[in-house]
Every structure is written in C-alpha cells, then in structure tokens.
N, C-alpha and C. Protein backbone atom coordinates (compact mmCIF):
# COMPACT_ATOMS: atom_id res chain seq x y z
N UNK A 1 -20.38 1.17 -7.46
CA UNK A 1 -19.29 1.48 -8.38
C UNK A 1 -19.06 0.26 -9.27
N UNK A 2 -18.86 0.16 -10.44
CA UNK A 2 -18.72 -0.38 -11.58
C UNK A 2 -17.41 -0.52 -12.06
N UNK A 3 -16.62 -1.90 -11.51
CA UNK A 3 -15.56 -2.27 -11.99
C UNK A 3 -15.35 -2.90 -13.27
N UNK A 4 -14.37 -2.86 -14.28
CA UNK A 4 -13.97 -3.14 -15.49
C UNK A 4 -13.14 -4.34 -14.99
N UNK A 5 -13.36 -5.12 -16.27
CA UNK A 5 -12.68 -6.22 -15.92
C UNK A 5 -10.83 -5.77 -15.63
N UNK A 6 -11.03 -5.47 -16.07
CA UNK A 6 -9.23 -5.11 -16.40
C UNK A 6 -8.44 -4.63 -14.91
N UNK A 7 -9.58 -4.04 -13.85
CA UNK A 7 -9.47 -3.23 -12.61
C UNK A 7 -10.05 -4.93 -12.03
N UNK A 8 -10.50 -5.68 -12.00
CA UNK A 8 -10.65 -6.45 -11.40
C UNK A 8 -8.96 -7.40 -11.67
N UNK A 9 -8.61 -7.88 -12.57
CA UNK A 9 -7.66 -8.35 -12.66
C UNK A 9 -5.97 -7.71 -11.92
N UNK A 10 -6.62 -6.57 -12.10
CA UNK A 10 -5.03 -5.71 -11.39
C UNK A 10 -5.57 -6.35 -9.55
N UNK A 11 -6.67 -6.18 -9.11
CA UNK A 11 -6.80 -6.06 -7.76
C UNK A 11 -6.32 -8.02 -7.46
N UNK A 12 -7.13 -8.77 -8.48
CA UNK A 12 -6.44 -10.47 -8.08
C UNK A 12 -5.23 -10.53 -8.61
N UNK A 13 -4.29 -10.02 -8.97
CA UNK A 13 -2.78 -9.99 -9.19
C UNK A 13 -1.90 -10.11 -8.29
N UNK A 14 -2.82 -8.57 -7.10
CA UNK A 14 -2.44 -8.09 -6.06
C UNK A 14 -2.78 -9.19 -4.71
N UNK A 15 -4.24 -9.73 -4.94
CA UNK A 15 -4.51 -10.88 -4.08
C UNK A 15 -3.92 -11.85 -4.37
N UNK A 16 -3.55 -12.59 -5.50
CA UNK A 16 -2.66 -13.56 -5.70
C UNK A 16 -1.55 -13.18 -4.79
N UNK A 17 -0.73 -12.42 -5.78
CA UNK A 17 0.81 -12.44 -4.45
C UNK A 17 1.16 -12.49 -3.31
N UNK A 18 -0.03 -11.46 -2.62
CA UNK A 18 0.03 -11.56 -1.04
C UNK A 18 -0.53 -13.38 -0.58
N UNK A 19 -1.99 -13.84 -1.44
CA UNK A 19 -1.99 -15.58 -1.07
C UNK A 19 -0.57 -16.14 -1.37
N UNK A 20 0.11 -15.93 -1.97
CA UNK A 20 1.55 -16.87 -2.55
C UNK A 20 2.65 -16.47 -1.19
N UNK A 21 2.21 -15.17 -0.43
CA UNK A 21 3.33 -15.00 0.37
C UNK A 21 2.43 -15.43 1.90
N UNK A 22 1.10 -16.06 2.16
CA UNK A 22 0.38 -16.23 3.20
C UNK A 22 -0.33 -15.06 3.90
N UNK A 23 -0.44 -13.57 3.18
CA UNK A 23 -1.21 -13.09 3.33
C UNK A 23 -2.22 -12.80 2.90
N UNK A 24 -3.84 -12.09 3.49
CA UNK A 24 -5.07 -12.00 3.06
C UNK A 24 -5.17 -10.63 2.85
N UNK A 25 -5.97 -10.61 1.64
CA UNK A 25 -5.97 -8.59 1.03
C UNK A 25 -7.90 -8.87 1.62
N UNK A 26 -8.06 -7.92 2.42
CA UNK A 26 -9.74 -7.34 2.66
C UNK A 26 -9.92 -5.84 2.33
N UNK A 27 -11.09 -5.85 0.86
CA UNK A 27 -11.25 -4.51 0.83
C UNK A 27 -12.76 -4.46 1.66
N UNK A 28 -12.21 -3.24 2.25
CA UNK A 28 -13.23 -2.67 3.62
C UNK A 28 -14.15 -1.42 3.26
N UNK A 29 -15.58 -2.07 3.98
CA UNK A 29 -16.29 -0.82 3.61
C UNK A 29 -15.71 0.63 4.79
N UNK A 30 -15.27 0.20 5.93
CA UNK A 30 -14.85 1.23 6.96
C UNK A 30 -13.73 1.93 5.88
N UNK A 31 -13.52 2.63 6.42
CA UNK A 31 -12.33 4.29 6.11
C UNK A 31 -10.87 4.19 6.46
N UNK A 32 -10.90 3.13 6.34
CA UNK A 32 -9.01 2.80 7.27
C UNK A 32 -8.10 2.21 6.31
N UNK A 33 -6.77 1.93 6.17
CA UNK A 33 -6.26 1.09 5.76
C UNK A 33 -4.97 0.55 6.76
N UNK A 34 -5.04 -0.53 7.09
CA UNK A 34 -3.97 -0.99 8.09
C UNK A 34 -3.40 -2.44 7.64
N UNK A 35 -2.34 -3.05 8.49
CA UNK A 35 -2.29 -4.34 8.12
C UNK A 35 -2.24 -4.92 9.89
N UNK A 36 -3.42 -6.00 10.24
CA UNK A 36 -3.24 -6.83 11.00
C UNK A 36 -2.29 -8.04 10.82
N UNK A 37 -1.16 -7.68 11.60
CA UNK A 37 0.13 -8.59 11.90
C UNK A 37 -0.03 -10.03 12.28
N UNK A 38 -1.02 -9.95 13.50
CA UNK A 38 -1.47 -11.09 13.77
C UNK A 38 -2.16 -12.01 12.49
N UNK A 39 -2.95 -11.79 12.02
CA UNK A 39 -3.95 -12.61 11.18
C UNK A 39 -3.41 -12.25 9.68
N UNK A 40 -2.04 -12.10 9.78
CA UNK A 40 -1.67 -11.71 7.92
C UNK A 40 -2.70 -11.36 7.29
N UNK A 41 -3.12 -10.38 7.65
CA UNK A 41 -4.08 -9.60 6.76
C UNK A 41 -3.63 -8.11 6.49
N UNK A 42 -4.14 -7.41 5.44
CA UNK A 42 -3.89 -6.47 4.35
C UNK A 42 -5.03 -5.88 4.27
N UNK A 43 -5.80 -4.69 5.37
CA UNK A 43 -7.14 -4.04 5.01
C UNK A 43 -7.33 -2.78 4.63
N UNK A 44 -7.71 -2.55 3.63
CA UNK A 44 -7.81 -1.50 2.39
C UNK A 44 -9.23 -0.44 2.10
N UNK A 45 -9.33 0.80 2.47
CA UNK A 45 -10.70 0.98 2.51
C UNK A 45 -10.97 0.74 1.02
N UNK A 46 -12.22 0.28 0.59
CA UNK A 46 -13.08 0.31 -0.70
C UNK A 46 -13.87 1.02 -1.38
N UNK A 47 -13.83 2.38 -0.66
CA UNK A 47 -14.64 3.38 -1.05
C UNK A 47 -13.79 3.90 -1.81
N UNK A 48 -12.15 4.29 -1.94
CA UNK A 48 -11.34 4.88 -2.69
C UNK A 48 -11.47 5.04 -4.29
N UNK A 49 -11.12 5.42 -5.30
CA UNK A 49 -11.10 5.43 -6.62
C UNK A 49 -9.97 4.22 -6.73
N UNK A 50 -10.52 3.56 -7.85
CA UNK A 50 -9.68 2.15 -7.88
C UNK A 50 -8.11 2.46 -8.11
N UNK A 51 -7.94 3.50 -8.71
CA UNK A 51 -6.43 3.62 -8.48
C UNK A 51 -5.67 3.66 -7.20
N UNK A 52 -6.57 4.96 -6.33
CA UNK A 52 -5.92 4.55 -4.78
C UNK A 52 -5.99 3.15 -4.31
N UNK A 53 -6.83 2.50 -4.93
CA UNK A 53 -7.07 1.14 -3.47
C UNK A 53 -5.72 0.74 -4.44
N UNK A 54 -5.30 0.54 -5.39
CA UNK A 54 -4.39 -0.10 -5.65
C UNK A 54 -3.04 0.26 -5.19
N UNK A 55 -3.22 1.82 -5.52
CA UNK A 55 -1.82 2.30 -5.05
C UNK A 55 -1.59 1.99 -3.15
N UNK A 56 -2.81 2.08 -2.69
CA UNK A 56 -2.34 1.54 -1.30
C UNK A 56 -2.67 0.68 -1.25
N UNK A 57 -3.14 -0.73 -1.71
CA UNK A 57 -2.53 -2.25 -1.28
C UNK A 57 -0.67 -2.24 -1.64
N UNK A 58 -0.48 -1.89 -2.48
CA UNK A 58 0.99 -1.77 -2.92
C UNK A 58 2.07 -1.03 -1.70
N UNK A 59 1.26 0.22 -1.21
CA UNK A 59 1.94 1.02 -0.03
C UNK A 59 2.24 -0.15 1.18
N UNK A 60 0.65 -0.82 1.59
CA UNK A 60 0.23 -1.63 2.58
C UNK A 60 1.36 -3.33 2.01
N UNK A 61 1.88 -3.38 1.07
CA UNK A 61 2.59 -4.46 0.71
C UNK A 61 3.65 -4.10 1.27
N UNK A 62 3.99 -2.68 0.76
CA UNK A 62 5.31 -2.32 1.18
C UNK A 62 6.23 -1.99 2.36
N UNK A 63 5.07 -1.92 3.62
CA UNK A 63 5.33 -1.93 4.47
C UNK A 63 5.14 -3.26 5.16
N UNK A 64 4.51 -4.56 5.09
CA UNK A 64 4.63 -5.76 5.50
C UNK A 64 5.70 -6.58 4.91
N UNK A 65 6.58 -5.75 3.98
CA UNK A 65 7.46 -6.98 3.81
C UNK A 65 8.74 -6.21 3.74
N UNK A 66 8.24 -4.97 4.56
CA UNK A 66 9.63 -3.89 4.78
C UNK A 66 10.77 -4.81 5.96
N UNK A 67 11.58 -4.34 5.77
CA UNK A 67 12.94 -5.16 6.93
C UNK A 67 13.02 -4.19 7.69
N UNK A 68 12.79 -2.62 7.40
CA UNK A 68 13.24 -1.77 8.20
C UNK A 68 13.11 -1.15 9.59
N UNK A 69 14.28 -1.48 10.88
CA UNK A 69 14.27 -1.31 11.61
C UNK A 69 15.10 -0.34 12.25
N UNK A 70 14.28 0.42 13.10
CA UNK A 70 15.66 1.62 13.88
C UNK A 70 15.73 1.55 15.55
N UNK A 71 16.79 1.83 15.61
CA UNK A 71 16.49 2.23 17.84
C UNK A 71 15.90 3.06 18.21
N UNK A 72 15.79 3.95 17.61
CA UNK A 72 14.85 4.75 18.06
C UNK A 72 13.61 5.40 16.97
N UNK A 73 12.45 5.05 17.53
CA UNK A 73 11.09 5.23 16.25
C UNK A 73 10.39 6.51 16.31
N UNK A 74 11.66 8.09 15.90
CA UNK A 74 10.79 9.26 16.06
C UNK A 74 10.39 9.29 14.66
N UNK A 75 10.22 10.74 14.52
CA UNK A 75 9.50 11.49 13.40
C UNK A 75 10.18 11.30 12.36
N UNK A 76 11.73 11.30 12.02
CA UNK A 76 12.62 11.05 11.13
C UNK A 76 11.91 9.73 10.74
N UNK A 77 12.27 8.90 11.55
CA UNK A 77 12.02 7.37 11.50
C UNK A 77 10.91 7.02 10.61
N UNK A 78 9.76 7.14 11.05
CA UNK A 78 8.32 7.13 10.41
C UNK A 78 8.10 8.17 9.04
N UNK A 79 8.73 9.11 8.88
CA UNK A 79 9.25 9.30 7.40
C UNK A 79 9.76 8.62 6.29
N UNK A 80 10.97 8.08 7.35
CA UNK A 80 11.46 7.39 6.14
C UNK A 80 10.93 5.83 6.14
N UNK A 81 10.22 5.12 6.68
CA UNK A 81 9.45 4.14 6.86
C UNK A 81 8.66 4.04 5.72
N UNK A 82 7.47 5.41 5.17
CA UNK A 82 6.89 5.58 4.48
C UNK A 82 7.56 5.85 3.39
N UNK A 83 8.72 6.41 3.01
CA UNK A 83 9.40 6.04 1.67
C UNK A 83 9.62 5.18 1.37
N UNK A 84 9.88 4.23 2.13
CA UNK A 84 10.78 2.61 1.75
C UNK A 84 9.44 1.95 1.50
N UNK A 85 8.08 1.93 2.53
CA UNK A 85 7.04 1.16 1.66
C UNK A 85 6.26 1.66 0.33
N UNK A 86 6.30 3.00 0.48
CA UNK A 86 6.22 3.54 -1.14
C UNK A 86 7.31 2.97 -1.95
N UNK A 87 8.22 3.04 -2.16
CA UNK A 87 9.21 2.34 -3.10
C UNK A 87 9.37 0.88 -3.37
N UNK A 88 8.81 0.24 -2.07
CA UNK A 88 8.97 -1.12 -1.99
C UNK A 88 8.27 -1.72 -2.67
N UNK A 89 6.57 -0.82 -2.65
CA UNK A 89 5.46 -1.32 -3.29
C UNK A 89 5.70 -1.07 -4.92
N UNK A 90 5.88 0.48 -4.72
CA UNK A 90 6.42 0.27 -6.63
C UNK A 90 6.89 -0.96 -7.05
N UNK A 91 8.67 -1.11 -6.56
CA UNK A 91 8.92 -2.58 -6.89
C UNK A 91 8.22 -3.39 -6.84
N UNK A 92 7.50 -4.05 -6.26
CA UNK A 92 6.60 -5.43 -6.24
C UNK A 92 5.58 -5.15 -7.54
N UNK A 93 5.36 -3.75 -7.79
CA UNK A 93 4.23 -3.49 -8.99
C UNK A 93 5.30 -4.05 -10.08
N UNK A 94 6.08 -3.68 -10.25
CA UNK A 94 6.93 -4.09 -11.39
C UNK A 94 7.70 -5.37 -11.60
N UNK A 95 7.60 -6.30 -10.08
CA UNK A 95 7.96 -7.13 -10.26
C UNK A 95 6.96 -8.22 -10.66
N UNK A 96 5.34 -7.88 -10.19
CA UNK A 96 4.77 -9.22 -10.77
C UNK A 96 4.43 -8.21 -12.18
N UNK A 97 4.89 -7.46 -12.68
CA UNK A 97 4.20 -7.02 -13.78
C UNK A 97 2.44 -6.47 -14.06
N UNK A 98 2.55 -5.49 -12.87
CA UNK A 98 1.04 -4.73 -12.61
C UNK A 98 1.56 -3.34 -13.35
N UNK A 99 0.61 -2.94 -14.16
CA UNK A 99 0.95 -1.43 -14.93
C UNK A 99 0.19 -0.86 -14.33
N UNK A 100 1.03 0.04 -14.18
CA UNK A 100 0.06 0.98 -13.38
C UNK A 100 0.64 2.92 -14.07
N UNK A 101 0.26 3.75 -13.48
CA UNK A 101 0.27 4.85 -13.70
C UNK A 101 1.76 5.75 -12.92
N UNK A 102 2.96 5.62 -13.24
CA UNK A 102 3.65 5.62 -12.00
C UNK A 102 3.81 7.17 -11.80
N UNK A 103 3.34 8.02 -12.37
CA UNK A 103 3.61 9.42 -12.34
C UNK A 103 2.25 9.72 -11.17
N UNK A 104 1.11 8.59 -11.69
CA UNK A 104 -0.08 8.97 -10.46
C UNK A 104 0.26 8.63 -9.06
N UNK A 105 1.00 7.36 -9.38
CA UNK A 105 1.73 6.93 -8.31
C UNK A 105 2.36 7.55 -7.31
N UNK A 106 3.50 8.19 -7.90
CA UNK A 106 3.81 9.13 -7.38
C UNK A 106 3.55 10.59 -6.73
N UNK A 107 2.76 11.10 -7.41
CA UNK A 107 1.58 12.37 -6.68
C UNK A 107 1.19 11.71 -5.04
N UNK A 108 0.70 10.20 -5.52
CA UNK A 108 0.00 9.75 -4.30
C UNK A 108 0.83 9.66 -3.01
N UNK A 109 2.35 9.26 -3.92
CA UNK A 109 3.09 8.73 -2.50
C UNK A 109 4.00 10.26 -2.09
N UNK A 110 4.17 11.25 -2.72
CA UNK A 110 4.38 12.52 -2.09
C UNK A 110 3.22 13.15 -1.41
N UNK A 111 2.00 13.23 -1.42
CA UNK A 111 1.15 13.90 -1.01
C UNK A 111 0.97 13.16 0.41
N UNK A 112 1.03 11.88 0.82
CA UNK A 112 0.98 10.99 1.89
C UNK A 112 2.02 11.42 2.33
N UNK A 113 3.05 10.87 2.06
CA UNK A 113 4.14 11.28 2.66
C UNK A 113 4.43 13.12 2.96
N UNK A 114 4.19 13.97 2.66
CA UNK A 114 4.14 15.08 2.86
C UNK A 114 3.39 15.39 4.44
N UNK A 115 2.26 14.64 3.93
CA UNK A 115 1.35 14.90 5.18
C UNK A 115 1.95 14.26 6.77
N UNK A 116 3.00 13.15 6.70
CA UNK A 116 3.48 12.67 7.43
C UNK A 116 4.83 13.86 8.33
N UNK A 117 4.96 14.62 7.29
CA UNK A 117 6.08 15.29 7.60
C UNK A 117 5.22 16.32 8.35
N UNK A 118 3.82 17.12 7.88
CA UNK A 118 3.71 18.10 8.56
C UNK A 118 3.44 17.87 9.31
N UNK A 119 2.32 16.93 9.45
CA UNK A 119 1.91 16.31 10.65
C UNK A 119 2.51 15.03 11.68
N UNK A 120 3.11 15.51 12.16
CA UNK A 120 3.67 14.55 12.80
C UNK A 120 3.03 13.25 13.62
N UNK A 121 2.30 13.35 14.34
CA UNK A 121 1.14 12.78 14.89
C UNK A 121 0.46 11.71 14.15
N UNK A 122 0.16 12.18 12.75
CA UNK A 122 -0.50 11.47 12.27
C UNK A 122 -0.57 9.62 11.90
C-alpha cells in the first residue's frame, strides 16, 4: 500500500503526541488493536484503510488517557467507556490540529460502538 505524504504526516502527528505523553504507537501487521499498559504502548492493526488506522489510534488514545472509572464494569459500563474514548479521541484530533473527516469519523465510531451494544461479549 502506497502512502501519500500527507497520510504519513497525519500518522507522525499522532506518534509525536503519544512520544510527548511517553507513549509508543506500533502499527501491526497482526489483526488487533489494543493498548499494552505495561510497556505504554498503542498497537494498531496496519492492514486497515489509512483512515481507520487513524481513526483508531485516536479511539486507542482515547481510551489510555480516559479517567473513567465505575464499581461495577457491566455492559452499560463498557458502552459508555467506548463513547468517552470515541469523543476523547475526536478531542485530541482537534486539539493538536489533525483534520480529519469527522462525519467518517463518526460512521466509524457508531458502527463500533453499535456492535458493542449488540454484542455484548465482544
């Protein structure tokens, strides 16, 4: 796949900030995206269309620098978990000044989040 400069610069924007806050962004050839707690790391699959990997380093931001805590961690809980790092990440897009697509944005973070609701498990 054939990155444009312009898609390279949005992705070190994204690596900058997380280095400025002591975390590491790894885009992964595996199929996952998680964040290891231990080793401040941020891992992103790389096979995605460059808009997803962006829109979820931003998700994956938004949940490592989420505050949000509850007593009890059901299904409600983990719903709204995933709104607050969808929203959180928006903000951080707008705060270092990353343009992005926010209407695509959004498709992305209802369709995730949707899936969270039906599926509970997941």
């Amino acid at each position: 796949m054939h990155i444009k400069k312009e898609q390279e610069e949005e992705i070190e924007k994204l690596r900058e900030f997380l280095e400025n806050n002591a975390v590491s962004l790894v885009l992964s050839p595996e199929d996952e995206n998680y964040i290891d707690y231990d080793e401040s790391k941020i891992v992103v699959y790389a096979g995605q269309s460059h808009e997803h990997i962006v829109y979820t380093i931003l998700h994956e931001i938004g949940h490592y620098f989420s505050d949000f805590a509850v007593d009890v961690y059901d299904h409600a809980a983990v719903v709204v978990e995933e709104v607050l790092a969808w929203e959180l990440g928006k903000d951080i897009a707008h705060t270092i000044g990353l343009g992005f697509d926010e209407d695509d944005y959004n498709r992305l973070m209802i369709d995730s989040i949707g899936k969270y609701i039906k599926y509970p498990n997941i």
